[in-house]
C-alpha atoms as a PDB file:
ATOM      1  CA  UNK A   1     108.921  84.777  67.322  1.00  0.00           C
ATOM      2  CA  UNK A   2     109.730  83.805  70.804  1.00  0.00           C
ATOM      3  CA  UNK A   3     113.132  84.795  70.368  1.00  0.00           C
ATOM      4  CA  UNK A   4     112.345  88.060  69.406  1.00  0.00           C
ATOM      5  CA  UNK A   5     110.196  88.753  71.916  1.00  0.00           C
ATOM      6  CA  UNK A   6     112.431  87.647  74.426  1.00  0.00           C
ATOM      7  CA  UNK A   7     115.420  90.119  72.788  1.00  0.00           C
ATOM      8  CA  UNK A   8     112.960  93.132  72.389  1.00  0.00           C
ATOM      9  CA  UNK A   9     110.187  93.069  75.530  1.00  0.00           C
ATOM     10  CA  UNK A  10     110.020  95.776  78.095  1.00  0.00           C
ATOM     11  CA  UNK A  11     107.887  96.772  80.405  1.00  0.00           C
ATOM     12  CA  UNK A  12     104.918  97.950  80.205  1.00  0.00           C
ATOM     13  CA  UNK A  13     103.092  96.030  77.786  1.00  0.00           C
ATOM     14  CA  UNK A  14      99.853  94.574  76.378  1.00  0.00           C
ATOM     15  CA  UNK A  15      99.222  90.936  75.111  1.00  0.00           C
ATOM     16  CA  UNK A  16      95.938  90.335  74.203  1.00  0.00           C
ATOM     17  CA  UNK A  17      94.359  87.017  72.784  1.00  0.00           C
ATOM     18  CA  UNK A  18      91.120  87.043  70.561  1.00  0.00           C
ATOM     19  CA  UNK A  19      89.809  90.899  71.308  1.00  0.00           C
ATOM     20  CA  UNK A  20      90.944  90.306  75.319  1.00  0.00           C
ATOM     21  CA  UNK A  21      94.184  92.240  76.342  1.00  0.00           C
ATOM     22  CA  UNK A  22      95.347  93.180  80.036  1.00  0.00           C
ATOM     23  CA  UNK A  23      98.075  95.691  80.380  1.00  0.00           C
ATOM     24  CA  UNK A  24     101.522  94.932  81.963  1.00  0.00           C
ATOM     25  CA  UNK A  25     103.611  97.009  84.102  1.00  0.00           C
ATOM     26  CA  UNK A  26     106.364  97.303  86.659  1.00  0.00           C
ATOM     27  CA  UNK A  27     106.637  99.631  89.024  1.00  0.00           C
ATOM     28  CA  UNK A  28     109.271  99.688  91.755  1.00  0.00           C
ATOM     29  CA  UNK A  29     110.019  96.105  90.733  1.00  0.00           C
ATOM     30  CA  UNK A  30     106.799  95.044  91.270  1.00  0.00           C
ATOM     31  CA  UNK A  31     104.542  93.333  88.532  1.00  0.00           C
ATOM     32  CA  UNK A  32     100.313  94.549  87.942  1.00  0.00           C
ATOM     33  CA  UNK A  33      98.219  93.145  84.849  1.00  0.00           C
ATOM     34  CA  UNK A  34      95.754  95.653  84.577  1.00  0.00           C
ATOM     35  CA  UNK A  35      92.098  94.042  82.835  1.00  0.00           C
ATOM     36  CA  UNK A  36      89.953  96.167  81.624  1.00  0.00           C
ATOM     37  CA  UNK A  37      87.443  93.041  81.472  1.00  0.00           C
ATOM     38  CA  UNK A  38      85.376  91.515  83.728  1.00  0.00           C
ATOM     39  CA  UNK A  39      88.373  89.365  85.230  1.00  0.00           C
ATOM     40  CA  UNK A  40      86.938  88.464  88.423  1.00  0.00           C
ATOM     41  CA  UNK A  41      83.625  87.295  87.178  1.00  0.00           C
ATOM     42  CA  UNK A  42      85.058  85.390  84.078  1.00  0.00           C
ATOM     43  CA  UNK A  43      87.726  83.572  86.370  1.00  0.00           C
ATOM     44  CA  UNK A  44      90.707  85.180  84.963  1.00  0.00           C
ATOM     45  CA  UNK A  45      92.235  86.009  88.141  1.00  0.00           C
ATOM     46  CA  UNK A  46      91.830  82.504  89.661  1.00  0.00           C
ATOM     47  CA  UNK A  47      93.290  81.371  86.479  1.00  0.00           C
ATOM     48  CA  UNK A  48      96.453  83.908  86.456  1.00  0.00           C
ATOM     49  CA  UNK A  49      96.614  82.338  90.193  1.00  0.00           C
ATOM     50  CA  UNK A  50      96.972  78.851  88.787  1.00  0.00           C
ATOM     51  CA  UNK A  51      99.627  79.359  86.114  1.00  0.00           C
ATOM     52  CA  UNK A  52     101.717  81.405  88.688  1.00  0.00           C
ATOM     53  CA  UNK A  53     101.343  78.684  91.281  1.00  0.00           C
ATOM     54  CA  UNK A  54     102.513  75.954  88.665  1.00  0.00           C
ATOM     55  CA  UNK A  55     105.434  77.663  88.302  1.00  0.00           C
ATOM     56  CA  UNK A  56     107.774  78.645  90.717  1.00  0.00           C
ATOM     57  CA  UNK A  57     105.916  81.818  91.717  1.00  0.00           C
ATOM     58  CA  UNK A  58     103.661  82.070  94.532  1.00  0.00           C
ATOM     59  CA  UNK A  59     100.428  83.242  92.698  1.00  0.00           C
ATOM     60  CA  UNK A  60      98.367  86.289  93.011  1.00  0.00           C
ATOM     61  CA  UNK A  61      99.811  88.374  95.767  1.00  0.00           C
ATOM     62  CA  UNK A  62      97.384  90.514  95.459  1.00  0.00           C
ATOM     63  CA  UNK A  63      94.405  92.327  93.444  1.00  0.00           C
ATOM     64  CA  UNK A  64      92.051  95.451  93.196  1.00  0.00           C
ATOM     65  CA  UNK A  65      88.792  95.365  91.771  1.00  0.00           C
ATOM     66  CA  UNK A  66      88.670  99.093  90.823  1.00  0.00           C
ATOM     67  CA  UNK A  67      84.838  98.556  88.757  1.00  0.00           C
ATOM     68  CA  UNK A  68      82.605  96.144  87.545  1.00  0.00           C
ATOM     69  CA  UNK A  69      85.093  95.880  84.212  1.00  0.00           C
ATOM     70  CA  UNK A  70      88.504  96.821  85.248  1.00  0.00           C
ATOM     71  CA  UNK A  71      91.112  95.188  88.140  1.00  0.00           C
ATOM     72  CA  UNK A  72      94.770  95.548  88.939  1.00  0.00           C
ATOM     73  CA  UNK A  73      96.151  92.118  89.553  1.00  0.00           C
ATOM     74  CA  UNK A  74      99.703  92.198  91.306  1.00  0.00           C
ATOM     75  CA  UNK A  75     101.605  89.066  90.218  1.00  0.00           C
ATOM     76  CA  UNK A  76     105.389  89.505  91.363  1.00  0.00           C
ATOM     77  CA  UNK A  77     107.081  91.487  93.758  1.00  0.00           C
ATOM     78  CA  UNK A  78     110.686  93.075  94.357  1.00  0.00           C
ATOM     79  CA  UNK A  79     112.127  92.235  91.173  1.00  0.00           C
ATOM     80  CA  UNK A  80     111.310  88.983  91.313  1.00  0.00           C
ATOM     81  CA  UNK A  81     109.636  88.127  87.274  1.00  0.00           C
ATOM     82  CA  UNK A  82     111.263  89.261  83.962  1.00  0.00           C
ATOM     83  CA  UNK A  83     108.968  91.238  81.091  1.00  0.00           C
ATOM     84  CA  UNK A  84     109.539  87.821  79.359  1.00  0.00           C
ATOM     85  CA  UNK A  85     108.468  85.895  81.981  1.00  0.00           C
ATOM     86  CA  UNK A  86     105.017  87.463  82.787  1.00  0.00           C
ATOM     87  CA  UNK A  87     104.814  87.648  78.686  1.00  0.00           C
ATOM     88  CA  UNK A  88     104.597  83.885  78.920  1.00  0.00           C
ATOM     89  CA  UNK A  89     102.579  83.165  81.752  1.00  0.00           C
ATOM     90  CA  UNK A  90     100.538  85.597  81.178  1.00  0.00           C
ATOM     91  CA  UNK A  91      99.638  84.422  77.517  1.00  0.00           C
ATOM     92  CA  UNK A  92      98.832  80.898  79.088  1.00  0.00           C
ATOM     93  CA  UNK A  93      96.360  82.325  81.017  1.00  0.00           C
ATOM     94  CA  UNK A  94      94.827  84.150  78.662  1.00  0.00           C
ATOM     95  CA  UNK A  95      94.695  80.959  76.482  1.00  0.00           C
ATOM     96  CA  UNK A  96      93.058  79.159  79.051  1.00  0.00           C
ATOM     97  CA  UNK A  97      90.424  81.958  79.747  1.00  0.00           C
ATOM     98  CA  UNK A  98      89.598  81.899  75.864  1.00  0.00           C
ATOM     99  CA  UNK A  99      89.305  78.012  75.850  1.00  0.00           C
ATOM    100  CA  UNK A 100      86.256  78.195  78.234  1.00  0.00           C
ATOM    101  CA  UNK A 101      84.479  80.449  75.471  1.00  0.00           C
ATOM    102  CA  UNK A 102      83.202  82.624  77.765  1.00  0.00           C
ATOM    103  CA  UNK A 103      80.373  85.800  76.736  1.00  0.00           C
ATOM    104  CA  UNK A 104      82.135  89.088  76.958  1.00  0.00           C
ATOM    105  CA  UNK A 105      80.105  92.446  77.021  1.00  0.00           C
ATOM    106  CA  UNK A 106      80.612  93.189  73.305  1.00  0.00           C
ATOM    107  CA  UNK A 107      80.090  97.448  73.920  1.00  0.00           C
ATOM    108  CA  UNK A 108      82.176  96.982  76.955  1.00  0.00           C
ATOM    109  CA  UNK A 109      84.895  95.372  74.402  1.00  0.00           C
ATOM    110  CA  UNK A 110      84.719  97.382  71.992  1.00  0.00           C
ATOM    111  CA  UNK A 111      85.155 100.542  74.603  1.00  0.00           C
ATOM    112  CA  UNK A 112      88.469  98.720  75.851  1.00  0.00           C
ATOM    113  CA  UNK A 113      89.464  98.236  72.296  1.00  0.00           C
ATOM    114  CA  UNK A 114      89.339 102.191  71.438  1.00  0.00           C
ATOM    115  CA  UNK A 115      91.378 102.448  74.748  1.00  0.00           C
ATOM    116  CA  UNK A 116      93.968  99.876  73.737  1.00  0.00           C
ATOM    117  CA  UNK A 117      94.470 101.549  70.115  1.00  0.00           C
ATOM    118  CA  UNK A 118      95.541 104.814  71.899  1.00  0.00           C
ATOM    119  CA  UNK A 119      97.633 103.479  74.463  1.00  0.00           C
ATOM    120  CA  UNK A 120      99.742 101.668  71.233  1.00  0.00           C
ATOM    121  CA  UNK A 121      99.060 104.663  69.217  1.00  0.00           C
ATOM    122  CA  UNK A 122     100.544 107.212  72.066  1.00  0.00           C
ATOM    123  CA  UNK A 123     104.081 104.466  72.558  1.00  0.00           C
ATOM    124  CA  UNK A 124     103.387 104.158  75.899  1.00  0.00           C
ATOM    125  CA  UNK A 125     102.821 100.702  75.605  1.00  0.00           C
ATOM    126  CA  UNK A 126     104.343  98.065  73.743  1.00  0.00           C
ATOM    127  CA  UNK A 127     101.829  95.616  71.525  1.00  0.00           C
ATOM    128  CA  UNK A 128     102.928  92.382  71.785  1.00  0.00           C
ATOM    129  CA  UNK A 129      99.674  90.667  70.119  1.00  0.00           C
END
């Protein structure tokens, strides 16, 4: 599966792990996850921090809380991190959030859910699970 990813994977994107997605996108070679989730209060941003910051990235550079349930999160700048790339990290930290079994608005979830099926449905996303 990997493999394929790797072959296939474009910007923008959505990964999403157990009914939690963020959106990916590059824009002028720079990288934003877009959660429409409480990412701030669950710890996902620290958490996308860490996995940058074990790699060879520098972490967050920056993000915007735009309402209580949705942020832009910029993780890479000037060309600097491949679709396949922020695929992977990206996935890690969304594993990690999950492990810590955390309470997520179910309405709020469901909303972003109905929003995620359209954004597939209309191609301008790619679903990569």
């Amino acid at each position: 599966m990997k493999n394929q990813i790797a072959k296939n994977i474009s910007y923008p994107f959505i990964v999403e792990r157990c009914g939690i997605y963020v959106i990916v996108q590059e824009r002028e070679g720079d990288v934003f996850v877009t959660c429409p989730f409480q990412s701030c209060k669950t710890g996902f941003v620290d958490i996308l921090d860490k996995t940058l910051s074990a790699g060879v990235f520098p972490g967050v550079i920056l993000y915007q809380k735009i309402d209580d349930f949705l942020t832009c999160v910029q993780i890479s700048d000037r060309h600097s991190m491949s679709a396949y790339t922020a695929y992977t990290l990206i996935c890690q930290a969304l594993d990690s959030l999950i492990g810590l079994k955390l309470h997520f608005d179910k309405a709020h979830i469901e909303l972003a859910q109905k929003f995620k099926w359209h954004l597939v449905k209309s191609g301008l996303v790619q679903y990569l699970g």
